[in-house]
PDB file of N, CA and C in Angstrom:
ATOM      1  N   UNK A   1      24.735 -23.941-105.779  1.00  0.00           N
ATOM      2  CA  UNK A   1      26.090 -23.757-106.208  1.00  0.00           C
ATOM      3  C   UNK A   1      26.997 -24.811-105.560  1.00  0.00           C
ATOM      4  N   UNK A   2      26.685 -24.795-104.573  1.00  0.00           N
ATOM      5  CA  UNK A   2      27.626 -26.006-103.594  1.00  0.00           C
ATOM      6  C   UNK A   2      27.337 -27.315-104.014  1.00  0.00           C
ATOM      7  N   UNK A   3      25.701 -27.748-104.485  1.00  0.00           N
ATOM      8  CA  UNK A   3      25.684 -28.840-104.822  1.00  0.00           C
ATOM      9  C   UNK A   3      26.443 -29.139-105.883  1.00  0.00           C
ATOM     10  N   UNK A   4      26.844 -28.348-107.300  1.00  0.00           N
ATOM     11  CA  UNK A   4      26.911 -28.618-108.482  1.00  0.00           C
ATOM     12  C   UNK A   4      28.668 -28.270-108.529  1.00  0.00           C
ATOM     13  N   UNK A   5      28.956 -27.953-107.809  1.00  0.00           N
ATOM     14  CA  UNK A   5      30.390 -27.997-107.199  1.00  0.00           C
ATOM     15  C   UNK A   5      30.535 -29.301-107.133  1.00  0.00           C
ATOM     16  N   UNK A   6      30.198 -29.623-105.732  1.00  0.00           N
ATOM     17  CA  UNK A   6      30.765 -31.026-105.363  1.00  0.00           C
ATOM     18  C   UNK A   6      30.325 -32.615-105.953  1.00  0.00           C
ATOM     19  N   UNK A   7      28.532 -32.373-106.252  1.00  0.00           N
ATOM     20  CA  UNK A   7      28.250 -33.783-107.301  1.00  0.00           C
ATOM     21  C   UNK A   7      28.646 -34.011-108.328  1.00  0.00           C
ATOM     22  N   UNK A   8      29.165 -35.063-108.163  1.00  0.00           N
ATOM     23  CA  UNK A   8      29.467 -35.370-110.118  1.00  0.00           C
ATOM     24  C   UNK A   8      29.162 -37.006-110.180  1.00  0.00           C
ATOM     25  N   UNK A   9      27.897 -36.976-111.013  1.00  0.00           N
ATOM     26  CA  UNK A   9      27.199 -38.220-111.410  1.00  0.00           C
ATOM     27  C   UNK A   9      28.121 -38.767-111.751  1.00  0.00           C
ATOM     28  N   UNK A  10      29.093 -38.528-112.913  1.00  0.00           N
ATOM     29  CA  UNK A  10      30.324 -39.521-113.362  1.00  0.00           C
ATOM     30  C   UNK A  10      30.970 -40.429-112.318  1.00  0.00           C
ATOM     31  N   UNK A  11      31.308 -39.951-111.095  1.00  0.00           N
ATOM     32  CA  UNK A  11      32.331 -40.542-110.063  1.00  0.00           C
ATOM     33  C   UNK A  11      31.600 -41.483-109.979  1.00  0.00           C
ATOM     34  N   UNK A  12      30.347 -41.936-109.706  1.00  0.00           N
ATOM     35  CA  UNK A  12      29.552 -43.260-109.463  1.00  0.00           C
ATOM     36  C   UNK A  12      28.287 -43.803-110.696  1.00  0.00           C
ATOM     37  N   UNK A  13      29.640 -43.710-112.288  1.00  0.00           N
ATOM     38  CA  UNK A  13      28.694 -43.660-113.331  1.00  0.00           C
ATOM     39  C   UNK A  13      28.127 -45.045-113.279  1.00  0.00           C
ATOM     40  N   UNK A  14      29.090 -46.340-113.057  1.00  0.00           N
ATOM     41  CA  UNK A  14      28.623 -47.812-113.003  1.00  0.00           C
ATOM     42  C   UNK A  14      27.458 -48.095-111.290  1.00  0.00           C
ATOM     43  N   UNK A  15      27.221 -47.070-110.606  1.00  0.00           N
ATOM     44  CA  UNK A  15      26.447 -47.779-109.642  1.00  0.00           C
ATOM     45  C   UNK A  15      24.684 -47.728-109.584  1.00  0.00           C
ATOM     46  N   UNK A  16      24.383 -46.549-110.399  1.00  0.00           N
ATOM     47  CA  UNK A  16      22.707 -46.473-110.801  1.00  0.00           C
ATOM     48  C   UNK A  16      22.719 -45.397-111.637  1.00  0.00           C
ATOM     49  N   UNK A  17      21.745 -44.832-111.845  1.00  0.00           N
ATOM     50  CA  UNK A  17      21.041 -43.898-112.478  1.00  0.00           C
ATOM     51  C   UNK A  17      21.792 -42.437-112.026  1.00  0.00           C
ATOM     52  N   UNK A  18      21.596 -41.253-112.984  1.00  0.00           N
ATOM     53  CA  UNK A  18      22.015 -40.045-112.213  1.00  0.00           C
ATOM     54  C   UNK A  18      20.986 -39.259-111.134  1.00  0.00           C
ATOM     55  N   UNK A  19      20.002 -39.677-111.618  1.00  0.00           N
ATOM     56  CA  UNK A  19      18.691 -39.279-110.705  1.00  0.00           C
ATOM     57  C   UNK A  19      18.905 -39.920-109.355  1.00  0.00           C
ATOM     58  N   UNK A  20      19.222 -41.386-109.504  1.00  0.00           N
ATOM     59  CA  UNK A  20      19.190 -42.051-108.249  1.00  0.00           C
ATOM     60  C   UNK A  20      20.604 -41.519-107.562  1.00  0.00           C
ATOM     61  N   UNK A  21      21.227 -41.349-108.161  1.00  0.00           N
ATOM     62  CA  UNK A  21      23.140 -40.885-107.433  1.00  0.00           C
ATOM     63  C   UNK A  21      22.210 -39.561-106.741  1.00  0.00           C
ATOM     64  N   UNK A  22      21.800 -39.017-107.370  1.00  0.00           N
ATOM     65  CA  UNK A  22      21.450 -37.613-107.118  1.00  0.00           C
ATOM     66  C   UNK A  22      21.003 -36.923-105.840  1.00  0.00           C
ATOM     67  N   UNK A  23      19.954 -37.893-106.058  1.00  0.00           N
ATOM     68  CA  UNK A  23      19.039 -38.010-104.555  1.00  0.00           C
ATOM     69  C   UNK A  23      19.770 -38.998-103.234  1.00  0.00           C
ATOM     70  N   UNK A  24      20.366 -39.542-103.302  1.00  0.00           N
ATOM     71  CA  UNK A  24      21.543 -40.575-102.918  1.00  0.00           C
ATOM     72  C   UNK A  24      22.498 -39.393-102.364  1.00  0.00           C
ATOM     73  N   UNK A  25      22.866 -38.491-102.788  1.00  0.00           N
ATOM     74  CA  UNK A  25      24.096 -37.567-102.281  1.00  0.00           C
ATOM     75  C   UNK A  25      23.418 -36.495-101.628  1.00  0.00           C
ATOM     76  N   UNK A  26      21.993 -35.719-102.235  1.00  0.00           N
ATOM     77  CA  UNK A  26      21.186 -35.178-100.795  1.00  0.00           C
ATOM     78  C   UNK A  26      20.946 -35.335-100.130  1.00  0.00           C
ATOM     79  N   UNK A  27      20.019 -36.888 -99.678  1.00  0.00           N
ATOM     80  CA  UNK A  27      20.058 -37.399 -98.632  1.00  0.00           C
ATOM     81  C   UNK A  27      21.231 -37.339 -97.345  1.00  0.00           C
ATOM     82  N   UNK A  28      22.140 -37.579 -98.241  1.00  0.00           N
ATOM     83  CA  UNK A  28      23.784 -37.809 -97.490  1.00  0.00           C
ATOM     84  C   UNK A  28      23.894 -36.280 -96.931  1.00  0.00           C
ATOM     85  N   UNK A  29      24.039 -35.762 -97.693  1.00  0.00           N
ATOM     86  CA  UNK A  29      24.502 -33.841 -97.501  1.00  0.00           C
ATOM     87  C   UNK A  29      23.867 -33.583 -96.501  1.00  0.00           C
ATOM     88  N   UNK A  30      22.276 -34.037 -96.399  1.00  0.00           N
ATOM     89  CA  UNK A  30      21.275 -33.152 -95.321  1.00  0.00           C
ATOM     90  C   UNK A  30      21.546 -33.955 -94.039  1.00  0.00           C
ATOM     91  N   UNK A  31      21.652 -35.381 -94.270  1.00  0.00           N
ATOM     92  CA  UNK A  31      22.069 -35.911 -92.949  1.00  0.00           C
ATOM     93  C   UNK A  31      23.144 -35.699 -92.370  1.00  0.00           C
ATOM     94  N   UNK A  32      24.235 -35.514 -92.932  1.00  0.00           N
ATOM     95  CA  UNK A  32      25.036 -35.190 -92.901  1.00  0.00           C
ATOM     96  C   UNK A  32      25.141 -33.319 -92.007  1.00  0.00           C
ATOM     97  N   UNK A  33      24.673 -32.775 -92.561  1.00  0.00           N
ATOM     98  CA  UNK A  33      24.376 -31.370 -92.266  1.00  0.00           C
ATOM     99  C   UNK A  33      23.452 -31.309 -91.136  1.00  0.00           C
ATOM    100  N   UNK A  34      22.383 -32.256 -90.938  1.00  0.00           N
ATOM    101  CA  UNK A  34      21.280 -32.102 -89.590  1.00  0.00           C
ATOM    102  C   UNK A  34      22.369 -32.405 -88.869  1.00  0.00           C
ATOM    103  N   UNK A  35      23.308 -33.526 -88.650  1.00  0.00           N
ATOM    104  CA  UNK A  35      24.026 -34.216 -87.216  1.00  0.00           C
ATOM    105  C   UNK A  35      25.040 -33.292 -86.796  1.00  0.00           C
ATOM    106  N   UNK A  36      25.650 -32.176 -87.790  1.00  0.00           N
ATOM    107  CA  UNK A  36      26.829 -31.392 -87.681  1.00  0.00           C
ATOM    108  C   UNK A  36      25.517 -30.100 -86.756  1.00  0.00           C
ATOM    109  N   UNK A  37      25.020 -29.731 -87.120  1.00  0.00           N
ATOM    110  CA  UNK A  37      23.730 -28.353 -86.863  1.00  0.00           C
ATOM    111  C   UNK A  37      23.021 -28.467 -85.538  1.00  0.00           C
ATOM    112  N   UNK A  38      22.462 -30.101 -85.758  1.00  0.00           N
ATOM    113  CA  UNK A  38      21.110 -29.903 -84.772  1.00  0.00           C
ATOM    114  C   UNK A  38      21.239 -31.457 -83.951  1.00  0.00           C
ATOM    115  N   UNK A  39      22.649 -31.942 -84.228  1.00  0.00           N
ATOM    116  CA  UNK A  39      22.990 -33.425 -83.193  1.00  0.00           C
ATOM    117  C   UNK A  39      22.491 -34.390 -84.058  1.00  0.00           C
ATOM    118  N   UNK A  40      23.080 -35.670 -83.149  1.00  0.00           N
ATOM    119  CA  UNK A  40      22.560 -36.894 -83.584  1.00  0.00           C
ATOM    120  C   UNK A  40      21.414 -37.209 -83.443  1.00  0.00           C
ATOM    121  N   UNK A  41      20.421 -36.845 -82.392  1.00  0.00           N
ATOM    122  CA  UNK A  41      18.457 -37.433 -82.512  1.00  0.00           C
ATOM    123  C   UNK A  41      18.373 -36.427 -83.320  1.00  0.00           C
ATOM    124  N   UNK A  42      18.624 -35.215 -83.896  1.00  0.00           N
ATOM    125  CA  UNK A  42      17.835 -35.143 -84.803  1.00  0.00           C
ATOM    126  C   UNK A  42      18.002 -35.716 -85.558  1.00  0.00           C
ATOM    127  N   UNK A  43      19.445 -36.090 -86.271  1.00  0.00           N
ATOM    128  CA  UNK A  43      19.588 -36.558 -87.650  1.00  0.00           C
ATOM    129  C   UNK A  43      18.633 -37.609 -88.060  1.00  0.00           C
ATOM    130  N   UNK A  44      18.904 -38.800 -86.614  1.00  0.00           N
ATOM    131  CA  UNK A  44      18.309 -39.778 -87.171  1.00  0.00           C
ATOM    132  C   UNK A  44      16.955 -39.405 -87.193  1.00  0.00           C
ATOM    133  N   UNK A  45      15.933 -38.639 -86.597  1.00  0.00           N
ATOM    134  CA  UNK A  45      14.580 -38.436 -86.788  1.00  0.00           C
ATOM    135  C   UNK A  45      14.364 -37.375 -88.272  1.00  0.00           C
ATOM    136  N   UNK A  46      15.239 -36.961 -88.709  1.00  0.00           N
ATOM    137  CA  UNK A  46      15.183 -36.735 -89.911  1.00  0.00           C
ATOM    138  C   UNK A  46      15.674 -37.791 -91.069  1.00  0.00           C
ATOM    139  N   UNK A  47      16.600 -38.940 -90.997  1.00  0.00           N
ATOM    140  CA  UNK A  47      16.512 -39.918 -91.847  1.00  0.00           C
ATOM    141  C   UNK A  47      15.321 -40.364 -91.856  1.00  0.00           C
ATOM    142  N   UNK A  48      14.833 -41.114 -90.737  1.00  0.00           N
ATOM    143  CA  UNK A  48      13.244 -41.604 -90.472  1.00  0.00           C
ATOM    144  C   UNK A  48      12.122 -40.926 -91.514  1.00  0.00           C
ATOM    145  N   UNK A  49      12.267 -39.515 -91.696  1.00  0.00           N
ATOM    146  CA  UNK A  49      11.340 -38.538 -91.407  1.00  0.00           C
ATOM    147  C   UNK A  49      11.396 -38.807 -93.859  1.00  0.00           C
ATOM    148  N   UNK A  50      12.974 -38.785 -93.938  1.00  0.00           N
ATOM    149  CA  UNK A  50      12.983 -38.802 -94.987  1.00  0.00           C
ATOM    150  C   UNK A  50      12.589 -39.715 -95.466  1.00  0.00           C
ATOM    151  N   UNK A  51      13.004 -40.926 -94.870  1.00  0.00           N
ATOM    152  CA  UNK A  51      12.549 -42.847 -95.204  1.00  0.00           C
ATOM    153  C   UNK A  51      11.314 -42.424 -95.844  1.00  0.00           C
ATOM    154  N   UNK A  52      10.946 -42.276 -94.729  1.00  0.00           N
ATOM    155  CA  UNK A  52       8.856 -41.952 -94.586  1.00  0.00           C
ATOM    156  C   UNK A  52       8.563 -41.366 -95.980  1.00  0.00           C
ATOM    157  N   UNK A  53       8.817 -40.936 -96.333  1.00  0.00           N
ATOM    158  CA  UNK A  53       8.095 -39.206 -96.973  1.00  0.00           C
ATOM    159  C   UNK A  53       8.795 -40.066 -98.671  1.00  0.00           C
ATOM    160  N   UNK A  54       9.668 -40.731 -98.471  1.00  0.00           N
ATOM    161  CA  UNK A  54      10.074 -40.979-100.176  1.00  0.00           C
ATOM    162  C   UNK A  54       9.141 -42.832-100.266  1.00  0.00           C
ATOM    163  N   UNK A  55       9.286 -43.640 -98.925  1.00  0.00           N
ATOM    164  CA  UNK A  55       8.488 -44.853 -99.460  1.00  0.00           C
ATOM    165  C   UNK A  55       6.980 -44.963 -98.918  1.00  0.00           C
ATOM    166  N   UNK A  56       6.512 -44.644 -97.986  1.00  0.00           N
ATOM    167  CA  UNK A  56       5.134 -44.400 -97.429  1.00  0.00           C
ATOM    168  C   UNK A  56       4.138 -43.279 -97.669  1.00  0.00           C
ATOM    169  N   UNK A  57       4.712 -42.030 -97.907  1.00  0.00           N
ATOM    170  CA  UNK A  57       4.023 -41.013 -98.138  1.00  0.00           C
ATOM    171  C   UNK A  57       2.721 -41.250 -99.418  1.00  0.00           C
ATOM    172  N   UNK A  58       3.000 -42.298-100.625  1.00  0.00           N
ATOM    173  CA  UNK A  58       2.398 -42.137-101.147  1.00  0.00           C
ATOM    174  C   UNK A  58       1.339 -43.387-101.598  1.00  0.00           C
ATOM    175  N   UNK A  59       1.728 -44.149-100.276  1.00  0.00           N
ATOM    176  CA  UNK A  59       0.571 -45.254 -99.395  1.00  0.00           C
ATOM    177  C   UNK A  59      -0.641 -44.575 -98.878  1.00  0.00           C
ATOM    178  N   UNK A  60      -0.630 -43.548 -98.635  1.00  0.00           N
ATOM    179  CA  UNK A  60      -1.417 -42.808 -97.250  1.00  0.00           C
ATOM    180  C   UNK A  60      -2.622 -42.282 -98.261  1.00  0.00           C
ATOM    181  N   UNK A  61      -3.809 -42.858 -98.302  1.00  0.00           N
ATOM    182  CA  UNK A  61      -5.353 -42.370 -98.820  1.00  0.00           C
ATOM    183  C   UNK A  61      -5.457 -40.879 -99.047  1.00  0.00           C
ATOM    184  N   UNK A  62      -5.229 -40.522 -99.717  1.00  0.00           N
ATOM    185  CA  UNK A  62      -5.303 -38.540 -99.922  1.00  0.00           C
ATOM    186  C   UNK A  62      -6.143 -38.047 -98.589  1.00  0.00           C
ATOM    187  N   UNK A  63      -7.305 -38.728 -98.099  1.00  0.00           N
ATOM    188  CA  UNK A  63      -8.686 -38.424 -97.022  1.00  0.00           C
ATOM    189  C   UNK A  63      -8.110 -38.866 -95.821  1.00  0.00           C
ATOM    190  N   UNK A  64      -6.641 -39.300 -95.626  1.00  0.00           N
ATOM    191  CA  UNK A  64      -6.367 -40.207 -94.488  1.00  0.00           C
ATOM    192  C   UNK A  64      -5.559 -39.647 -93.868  1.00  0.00           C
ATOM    193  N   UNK A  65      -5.546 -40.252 -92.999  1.00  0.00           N
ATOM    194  CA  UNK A  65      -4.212 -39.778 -91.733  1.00  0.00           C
ATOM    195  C   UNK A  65      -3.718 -41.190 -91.145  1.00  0.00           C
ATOM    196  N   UNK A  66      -2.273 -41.306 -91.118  1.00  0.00           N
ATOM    197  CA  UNK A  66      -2.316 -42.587 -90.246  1.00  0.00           C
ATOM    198  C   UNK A  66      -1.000 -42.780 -88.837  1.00  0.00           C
ATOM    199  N   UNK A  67      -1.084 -43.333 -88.223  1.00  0.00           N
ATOM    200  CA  UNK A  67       0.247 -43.144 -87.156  1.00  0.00           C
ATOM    201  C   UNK A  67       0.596 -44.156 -86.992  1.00  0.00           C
ATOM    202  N   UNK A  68       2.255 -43.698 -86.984  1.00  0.00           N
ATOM    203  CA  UNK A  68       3.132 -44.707 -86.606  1.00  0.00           C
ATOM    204  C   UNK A  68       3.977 -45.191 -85.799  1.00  0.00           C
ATOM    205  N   UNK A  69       3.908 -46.496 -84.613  1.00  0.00           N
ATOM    206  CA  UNK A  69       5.003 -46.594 -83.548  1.00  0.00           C
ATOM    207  C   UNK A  69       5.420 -47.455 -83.873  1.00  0.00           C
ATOM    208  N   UNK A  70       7.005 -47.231 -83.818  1.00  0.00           N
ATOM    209  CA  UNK A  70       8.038 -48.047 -84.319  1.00  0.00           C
ATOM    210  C   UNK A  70       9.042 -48.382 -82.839  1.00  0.00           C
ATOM    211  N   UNK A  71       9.748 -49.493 -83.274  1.00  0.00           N
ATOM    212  CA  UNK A  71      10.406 -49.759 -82.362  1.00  0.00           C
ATOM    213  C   UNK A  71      11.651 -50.749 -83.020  1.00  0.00           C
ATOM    214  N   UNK A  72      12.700 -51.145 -82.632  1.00  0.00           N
ATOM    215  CA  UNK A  72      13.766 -51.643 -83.391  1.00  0.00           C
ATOM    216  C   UNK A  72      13.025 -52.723 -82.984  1.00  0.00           C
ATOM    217  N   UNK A  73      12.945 -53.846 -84.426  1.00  0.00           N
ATOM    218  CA  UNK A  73      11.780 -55.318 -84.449  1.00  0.00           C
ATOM    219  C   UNK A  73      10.026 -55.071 -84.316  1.00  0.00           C
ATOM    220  N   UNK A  74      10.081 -53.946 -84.301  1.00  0.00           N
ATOM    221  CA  UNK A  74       8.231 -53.610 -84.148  1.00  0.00           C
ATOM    222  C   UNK A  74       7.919 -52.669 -84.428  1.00  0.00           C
ATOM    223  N   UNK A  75       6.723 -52.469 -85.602  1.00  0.00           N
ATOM    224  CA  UNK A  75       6.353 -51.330 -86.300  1.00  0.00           C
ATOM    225  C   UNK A  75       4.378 -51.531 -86.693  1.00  0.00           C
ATOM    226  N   UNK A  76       4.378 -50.961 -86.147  1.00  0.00           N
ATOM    227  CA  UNK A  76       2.655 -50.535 -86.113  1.00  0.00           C
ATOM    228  C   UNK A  76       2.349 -49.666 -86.608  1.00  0.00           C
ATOM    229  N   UNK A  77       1.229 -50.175 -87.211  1.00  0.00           N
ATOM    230  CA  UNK A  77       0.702 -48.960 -88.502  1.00  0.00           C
ATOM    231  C   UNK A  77      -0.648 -49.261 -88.007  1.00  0.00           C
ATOM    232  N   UNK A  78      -1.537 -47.499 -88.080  1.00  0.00           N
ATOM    233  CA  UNK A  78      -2.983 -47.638 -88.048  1.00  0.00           C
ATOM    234  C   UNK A  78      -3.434 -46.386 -88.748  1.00  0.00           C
ATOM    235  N   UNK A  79      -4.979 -46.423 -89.217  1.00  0.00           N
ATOM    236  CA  UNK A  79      -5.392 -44.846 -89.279  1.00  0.00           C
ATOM    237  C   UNK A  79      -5.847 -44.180 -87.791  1.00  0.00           C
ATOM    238  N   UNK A  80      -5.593 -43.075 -88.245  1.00  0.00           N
ATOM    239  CA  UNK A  80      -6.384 -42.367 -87.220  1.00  0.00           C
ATOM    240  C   UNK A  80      -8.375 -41.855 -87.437  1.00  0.00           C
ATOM    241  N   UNK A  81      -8.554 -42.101 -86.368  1.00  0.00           N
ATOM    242  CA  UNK A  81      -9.881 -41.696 -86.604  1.00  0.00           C
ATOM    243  C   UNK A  81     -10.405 -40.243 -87.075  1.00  0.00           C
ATOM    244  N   UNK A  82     -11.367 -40.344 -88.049  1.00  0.00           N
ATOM    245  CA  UNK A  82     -11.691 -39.583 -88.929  1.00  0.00           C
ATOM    246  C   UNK A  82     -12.139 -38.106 -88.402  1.00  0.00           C
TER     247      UNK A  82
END
């Protein structure tokens, strides 16, 4: 109810898609909502968490597992052993 209250694809009809506005203003809402709830490390470990899960998640071998240490300028990717 709250979402369909406050989104309105129209307000940003020239900037993409309504799908993309869409997901674009949840993102916002939840980050938005983690930093007000549960602070700033969480938020940002939930942006991260979201990054992850919408561009990498569907890199990852169905049979796989893999881990990641990141660092501002350094990001390592491996699997984990089986």
């Amino acid at each position: 109810m709250i979402y369909a209250t406050i989104f309105c694809g129209a307000d940003d009809g020239d900037c993409d898609s309504w799908d993309t506005q869409s997901r674009s203003f949840e993102r916002e809402a939840r980050q938005h909502a983690t930093h007000i709830l549960l602070g700033e490390d969480a938020a940002t470990l939930e942006a991260i968490n979201m990054s992850a899960w919408d561009n990498l998640s569907w890199l990852i071998p169905l049979d796989r597992k893999i881990v990641i240490h990141a660092e501002r300028g350094a990001i390592t990717v491996d699997f984990l052993p089986n």
